[in-house]
N, C-alpha and C. Protein backbone atom coordinates (compact mmCIF):
# COMPACT_ATOMS: atom_id res chain seq x y z
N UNK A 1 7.14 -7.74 18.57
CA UNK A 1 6.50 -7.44 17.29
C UNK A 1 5.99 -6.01 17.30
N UNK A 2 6.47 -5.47 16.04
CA UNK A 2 5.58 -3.92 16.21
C UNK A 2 4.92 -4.33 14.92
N UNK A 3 4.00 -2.83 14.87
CA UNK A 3 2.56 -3.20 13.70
C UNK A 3 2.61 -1.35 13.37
N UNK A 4 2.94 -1.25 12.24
CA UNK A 4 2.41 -0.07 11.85
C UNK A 4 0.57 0.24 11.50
N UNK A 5 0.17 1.42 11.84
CA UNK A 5 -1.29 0.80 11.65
C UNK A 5 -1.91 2.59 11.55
N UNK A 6 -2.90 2.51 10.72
CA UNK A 6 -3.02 4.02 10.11
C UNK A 6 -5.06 3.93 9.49
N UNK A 7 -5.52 4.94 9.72
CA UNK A 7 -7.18 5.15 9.41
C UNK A 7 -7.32 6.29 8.76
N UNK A 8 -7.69 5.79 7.40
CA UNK A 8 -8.65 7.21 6.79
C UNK A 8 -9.66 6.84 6.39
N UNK A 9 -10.43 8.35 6.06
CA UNK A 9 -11.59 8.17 5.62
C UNK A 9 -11.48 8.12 4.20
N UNK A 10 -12.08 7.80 3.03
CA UNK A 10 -11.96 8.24 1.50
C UNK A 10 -14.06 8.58 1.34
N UNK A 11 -14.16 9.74 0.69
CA UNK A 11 -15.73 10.02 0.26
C UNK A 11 -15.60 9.60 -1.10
N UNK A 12 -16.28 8.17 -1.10
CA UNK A 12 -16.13 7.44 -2.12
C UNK A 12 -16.69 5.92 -1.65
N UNK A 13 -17.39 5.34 -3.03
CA UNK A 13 -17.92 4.39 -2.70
C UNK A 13 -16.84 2.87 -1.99
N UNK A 14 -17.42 2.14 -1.35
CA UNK A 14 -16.05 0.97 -0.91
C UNK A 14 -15.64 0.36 -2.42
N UNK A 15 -16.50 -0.21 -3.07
CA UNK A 15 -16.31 -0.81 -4.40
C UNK A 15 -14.85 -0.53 -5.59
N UNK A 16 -15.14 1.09 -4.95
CA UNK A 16 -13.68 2.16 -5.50
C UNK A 16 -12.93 1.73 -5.13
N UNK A 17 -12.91 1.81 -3.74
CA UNK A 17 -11.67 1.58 -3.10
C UNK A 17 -10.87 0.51 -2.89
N UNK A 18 -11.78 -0.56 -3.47
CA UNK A 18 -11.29 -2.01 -3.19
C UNK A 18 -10.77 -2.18 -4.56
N UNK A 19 -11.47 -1.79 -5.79
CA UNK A 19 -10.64 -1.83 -7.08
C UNK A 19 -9.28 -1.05 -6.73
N UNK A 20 -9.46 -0.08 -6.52
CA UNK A 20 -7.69 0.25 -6.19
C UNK A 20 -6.63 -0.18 -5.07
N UNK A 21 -7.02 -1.15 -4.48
CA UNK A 21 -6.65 -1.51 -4.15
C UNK A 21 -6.21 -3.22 -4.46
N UNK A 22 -6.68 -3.58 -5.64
CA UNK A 22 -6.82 -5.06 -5.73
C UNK A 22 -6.52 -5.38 -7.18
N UNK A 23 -6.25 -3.91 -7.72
CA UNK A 23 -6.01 -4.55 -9.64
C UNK A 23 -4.58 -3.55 -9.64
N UNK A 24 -3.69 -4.20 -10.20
CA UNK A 24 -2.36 -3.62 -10.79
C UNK A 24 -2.63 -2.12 -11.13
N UNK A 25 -3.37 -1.97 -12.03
CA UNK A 25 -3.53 -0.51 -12.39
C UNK A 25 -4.12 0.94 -11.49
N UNK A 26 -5.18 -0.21 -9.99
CA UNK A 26 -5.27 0.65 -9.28
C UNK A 26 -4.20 1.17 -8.46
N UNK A 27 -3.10 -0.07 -7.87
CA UNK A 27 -1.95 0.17 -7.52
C UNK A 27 -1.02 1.13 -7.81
N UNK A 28 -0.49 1.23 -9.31
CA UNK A 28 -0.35 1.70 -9.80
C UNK A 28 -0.08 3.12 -9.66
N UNK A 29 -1.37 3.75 -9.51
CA UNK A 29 -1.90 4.94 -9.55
C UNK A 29 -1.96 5.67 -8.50
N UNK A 30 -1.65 4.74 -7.13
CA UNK A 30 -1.85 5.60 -5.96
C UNK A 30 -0.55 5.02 -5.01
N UNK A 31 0.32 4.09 -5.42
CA UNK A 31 1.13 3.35 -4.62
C UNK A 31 2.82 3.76 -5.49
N UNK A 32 2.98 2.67 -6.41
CA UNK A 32 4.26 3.03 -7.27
C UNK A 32 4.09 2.62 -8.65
N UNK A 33 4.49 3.67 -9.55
CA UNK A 33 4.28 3.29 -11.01
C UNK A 33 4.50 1.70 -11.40
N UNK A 34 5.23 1.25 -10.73
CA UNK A 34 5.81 0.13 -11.45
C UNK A 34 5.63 -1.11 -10.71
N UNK A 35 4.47 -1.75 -11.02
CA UNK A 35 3.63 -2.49 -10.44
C UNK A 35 3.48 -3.78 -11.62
N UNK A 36 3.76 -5.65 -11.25
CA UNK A 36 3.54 -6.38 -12.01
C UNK A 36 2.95 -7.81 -11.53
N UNK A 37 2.38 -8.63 -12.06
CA UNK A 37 2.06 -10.12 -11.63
C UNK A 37 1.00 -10.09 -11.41
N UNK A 38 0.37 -10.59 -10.45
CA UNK A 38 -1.07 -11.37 -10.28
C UNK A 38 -1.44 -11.28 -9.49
N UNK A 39 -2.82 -10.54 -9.19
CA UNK A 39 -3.11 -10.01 -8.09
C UNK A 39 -4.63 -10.74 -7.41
N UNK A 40 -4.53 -11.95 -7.69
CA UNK A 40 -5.50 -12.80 -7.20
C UNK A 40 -4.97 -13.50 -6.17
N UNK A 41 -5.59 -14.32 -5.50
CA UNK A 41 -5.23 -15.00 -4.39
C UNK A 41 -4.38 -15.61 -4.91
N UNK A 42 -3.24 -15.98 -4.06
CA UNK A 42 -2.23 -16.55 -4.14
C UNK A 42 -1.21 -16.47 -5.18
N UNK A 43 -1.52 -15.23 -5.72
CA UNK A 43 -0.40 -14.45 -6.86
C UNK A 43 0.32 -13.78 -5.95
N UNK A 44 1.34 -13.18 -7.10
CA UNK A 44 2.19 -12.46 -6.26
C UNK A 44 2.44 -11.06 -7.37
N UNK A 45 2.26 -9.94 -6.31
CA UNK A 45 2.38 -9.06 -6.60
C UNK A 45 4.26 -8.06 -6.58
N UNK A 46 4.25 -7.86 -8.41
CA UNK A 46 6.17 -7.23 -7.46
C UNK A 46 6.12 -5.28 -7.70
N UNK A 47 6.37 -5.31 -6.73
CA UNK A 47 6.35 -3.59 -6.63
C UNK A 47 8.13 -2.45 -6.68
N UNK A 48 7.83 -2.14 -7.94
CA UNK A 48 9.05 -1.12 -7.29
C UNK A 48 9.69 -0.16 -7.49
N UNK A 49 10.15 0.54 -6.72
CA UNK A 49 10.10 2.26 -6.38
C UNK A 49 11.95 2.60 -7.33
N UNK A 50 11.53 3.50 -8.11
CA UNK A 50 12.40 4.10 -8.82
C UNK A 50 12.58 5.47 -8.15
N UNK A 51 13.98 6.43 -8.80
CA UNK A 51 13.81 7.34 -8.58
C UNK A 51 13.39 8.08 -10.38
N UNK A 52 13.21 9.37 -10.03
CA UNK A 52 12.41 10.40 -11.63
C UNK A 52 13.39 9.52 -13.04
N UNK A 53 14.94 9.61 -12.39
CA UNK A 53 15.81 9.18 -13.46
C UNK A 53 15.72 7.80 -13.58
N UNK A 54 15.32 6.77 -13.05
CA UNK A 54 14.65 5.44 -13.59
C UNK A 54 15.83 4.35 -12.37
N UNK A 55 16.26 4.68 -11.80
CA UNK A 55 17.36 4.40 -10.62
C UNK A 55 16.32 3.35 -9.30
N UNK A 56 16.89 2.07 -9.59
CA UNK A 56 16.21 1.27 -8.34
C UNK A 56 16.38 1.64 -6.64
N UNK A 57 15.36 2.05 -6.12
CA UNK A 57 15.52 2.55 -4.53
C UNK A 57 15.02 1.46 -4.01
N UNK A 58 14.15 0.28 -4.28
CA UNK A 58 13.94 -1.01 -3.72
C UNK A 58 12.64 -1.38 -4.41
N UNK A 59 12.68 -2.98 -3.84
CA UNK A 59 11.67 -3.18 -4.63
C UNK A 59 10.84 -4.86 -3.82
N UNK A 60 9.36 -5.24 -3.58
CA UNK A 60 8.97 -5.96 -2.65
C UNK A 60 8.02 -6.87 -3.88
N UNK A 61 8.11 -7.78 -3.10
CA UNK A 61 7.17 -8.58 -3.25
C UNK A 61 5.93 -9.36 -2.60
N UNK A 62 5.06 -9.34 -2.80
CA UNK A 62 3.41 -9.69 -2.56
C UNK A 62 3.00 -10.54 -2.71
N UNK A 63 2.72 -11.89 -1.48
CA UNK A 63 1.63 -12.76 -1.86
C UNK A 63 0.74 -11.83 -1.74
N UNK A 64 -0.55 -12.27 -2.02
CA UNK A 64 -1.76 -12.29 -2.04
C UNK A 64 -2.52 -12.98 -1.01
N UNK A 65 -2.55 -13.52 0.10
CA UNK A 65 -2.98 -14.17 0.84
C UNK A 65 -4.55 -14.02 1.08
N UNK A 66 -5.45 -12.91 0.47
CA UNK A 66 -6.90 -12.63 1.02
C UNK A 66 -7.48 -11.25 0.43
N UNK A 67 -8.86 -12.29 -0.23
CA UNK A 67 -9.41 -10.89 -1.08
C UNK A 67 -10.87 -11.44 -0.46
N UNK A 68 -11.76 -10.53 0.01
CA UNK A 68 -12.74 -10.42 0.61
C UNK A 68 -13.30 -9.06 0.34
N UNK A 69 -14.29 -9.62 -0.99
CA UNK A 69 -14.80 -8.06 -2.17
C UNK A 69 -15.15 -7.24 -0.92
N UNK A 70 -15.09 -6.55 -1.19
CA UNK A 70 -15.15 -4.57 -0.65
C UNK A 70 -15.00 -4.63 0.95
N UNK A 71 -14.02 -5.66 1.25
CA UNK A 71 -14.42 -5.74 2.66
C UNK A 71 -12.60 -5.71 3.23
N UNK A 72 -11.77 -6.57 2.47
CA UNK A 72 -10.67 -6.70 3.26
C UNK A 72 -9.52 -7.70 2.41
N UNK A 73 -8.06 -7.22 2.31
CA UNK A 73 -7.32 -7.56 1.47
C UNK A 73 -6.14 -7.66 2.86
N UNK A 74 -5.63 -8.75 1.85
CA UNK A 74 -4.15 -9.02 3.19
C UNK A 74 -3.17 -9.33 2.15
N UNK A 75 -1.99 -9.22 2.24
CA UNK A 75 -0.80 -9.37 1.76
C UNK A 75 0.30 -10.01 2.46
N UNK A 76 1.26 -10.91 2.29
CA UNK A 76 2.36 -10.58 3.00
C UNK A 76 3.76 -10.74 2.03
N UNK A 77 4.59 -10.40 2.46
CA UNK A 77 5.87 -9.51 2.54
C UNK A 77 6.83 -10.88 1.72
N UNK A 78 7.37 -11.43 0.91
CA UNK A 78 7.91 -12.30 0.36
C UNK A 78 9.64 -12.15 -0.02
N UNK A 79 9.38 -11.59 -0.78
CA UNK A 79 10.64 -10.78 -0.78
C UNK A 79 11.00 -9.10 -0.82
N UNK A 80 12.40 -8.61 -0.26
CA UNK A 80 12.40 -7.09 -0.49
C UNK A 80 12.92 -7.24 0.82
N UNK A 81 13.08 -5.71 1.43
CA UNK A 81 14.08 -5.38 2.71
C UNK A 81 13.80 -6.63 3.26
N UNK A 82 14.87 -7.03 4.52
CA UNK A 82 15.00 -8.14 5.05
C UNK A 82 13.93 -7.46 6.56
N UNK A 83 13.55 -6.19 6.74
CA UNK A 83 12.79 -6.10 7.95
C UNK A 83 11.21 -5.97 7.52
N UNK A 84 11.14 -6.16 6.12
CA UNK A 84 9.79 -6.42 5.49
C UNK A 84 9.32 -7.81 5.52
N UNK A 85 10.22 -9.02 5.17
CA UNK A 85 10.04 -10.40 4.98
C UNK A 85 9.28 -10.95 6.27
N UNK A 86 7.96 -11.05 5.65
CA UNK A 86 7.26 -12.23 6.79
C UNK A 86 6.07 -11.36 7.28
N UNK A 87 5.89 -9.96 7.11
CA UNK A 87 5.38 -8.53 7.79
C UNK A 87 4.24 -9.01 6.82
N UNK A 88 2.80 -8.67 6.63
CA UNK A 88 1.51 -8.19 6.55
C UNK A 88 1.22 -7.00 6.05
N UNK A 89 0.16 -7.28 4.62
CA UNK A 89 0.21 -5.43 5.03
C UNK A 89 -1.37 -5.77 4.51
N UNK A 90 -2.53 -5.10 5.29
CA UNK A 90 -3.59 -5.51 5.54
C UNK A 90 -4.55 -4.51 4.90
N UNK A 91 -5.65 -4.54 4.44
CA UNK A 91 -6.71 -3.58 4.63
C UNK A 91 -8.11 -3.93 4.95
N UNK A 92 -8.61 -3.29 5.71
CA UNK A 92 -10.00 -3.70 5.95
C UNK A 92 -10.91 -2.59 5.63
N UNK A 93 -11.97 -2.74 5.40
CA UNK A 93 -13.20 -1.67 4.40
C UNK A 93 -14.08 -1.72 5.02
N UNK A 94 -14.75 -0.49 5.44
CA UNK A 94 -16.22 0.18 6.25
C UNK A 94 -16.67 0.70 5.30
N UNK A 95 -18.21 1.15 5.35
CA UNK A 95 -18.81 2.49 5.01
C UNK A 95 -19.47 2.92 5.94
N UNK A 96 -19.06 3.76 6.48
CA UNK A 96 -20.02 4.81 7.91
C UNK A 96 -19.75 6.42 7.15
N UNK A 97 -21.16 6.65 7.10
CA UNK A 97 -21.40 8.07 7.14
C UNK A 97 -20.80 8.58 5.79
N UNK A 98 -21.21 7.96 4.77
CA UNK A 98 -20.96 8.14 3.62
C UNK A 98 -19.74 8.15 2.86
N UNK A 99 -18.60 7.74 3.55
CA UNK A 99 -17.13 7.38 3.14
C UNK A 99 -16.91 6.37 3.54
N UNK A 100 -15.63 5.58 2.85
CA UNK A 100 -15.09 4.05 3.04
C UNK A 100 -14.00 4.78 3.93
N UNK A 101 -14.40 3.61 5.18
CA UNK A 101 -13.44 4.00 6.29
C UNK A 101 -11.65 2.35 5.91
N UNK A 102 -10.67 3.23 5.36
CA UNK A 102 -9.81 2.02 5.34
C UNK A 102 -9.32 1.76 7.11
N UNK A 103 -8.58 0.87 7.35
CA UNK A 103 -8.07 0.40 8.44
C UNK A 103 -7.01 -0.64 7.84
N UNK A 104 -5.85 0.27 8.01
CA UNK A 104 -4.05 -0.13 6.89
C UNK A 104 -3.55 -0.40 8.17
N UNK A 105 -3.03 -1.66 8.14
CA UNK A 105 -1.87 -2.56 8.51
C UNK A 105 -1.01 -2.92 8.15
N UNK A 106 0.13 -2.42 8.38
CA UNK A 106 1.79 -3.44 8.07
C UNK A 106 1.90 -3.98 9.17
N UNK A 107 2.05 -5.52 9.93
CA UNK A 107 1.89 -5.83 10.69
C UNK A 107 3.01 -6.74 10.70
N UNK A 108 3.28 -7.32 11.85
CA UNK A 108 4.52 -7.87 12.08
C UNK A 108 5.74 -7.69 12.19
N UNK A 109 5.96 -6.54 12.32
CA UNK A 109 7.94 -6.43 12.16
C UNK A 109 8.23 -7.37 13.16
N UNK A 110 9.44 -7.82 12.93
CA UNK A 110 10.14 -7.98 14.21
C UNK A 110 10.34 -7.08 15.48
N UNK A 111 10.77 -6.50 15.00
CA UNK A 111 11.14 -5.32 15.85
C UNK A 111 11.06 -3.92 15.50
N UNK A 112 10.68 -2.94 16.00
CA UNK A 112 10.69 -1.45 15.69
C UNK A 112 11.85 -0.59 15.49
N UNK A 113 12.13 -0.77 14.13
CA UNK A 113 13.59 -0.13 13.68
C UNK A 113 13.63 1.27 12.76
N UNK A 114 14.68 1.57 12.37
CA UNK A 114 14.65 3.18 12.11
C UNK A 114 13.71 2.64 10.64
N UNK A 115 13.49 1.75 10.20
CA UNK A 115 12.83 1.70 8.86
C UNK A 115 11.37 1.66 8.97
N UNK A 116 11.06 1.25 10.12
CA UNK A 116 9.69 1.37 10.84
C UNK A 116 9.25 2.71 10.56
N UNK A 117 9.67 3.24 11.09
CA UNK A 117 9.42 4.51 11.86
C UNK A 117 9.51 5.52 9.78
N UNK A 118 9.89 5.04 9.19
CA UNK A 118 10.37 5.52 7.40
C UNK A 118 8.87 5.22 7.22
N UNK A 119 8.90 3.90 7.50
CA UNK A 119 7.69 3.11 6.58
C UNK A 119 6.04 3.83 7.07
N UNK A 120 6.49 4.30 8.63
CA UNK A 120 4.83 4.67 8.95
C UNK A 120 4.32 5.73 8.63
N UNK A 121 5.70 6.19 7.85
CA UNK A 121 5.31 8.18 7.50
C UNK A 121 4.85 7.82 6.17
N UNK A 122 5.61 6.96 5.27
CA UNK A 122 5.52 6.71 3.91
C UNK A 122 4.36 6.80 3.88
N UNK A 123 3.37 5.46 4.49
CA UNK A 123 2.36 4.58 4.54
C UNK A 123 1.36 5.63 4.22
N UNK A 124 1.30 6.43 5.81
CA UNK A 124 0.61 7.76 5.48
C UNK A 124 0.10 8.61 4.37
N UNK A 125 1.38 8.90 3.66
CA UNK A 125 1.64 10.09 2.51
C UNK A 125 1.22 9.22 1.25
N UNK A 126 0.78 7.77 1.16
CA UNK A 126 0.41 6.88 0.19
C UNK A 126 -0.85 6.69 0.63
N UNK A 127 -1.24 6.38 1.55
CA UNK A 127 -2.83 6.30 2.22
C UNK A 127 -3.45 7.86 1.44
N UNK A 128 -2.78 8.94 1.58
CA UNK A 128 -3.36 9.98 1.30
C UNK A 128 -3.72 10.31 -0.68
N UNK A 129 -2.29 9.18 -0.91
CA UNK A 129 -2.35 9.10 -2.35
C UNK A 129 -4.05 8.52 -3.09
N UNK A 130 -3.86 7.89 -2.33
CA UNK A 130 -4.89 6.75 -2.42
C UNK A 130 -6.28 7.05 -2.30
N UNK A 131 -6.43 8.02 -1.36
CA UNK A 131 -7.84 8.90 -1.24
C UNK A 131 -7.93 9.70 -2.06
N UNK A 132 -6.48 10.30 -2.66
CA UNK A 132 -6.94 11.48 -3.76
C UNK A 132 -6.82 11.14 -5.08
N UNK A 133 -6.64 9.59 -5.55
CA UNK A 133 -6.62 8.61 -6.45
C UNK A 133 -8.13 8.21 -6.82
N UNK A 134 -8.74 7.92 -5.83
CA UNK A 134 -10.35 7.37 -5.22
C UNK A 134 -10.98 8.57 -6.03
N UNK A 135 -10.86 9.55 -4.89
CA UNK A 135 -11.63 10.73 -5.38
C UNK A 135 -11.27 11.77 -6.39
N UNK A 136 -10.47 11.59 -7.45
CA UNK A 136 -9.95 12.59 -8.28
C UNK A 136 -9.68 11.79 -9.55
N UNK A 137 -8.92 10.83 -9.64
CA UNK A 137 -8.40 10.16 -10.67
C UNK A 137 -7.02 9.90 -10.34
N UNK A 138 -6.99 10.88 -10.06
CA UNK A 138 -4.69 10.86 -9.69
C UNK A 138 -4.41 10.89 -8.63
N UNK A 139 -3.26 9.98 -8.40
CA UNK A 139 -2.73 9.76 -7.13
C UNK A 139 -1.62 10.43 -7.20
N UNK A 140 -0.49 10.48 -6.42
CA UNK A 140 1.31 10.73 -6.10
C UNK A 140 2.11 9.37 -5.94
N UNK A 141 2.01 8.12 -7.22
CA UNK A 141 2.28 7.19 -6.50
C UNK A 141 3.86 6.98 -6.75
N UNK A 142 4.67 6.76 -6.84
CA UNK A 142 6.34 6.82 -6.44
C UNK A 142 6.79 6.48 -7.81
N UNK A 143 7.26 7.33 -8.46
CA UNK A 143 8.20 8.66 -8.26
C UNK A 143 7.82 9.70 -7.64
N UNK A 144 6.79 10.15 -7.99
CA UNK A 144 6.07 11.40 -7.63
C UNK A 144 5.23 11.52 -6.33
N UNK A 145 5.82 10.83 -6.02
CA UNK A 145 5.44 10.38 -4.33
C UNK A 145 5.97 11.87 -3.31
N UNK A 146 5.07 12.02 -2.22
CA UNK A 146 5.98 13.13 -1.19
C UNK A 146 7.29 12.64 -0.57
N UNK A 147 8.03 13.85 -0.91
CA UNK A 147 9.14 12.75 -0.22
C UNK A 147 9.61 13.28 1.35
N UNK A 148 10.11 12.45 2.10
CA UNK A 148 9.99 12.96 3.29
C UNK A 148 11.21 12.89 3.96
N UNK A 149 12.36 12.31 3.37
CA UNK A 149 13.24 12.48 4.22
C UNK A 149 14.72 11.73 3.18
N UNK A 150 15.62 11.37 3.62
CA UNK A 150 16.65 11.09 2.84
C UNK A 150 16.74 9.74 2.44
N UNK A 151 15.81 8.87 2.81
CA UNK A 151 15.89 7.57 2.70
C UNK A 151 15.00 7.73 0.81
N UNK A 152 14.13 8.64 0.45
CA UNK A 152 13.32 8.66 -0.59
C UNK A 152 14.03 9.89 -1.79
């Protein structure tokens, strides 16, 4: 099993950060435009990444498995790539020293494959979306996402 796994800080209250992380529209805004369904426990969330010209590059789906206000959200992997199915993707919420400390998990692969290694840069460059979503209003969430390599 590998676990992608990534820490930032955001200067911003947790409350923020857990709304954007837990309502469609925060999603939205810091993850991929095109975000739908139900984002309560045991909904399912469907996510998915276009390119500028409106062209499907993939697209996942989200239980909801765990909402724990300003503290910690879990997901897992339902449908979408076949090395996503069954994978976790986690967050847990601090406040030390005047910022919400996240602690992001995609957890479970099977195995550590070249999409791994895609997904932990992505994760990153969306974690970062996400702080400057928090603290600004606007995120880079996909289309307008960084792109990093030929897979995006």
């Amino acid at each position: 099993m590998a676990d992608i796994l990534h820490r930032i800080g955001i200067k911003s209250p947790v409350v923020h950060v857990y709304k954007a992380i837990t309502t469609l529209e925060g999603l939205a805004a810091w993850w991929t435009e095109d975000v739908k369904g139900n984002s309560q426990v045991g909904g399912r969330i469907e996510f998915s990444f276009l390119t500028t010209s409106g062209d499907l590059l993939g697209r996942m789906v989200m239980e909801v498995q765990e909402l724990d206000d300003n503290k910690a959200v879990r997901w897992r992997c339902v449908e979408g790539p076949e090395e996503w199915l069954g994978t976790d993707i986690t967050f847990r919420l601090s406040e030390q020293d005047g910022q919400t400390i996240v602690l992001f998990g995609h957890r479970n692969w099977r195995e550590a494959v070249e999409a791994t290694y895609h997904c932990s840069m992505k994760w990153a460059t969306f974690l970062l979306s996400l702080r400057e979503y928090v603290g600004t209003g606007t995120g880079k969430p996909s289309p307008h996402d960084l792109k990093i390599d030929n897979w995006n």
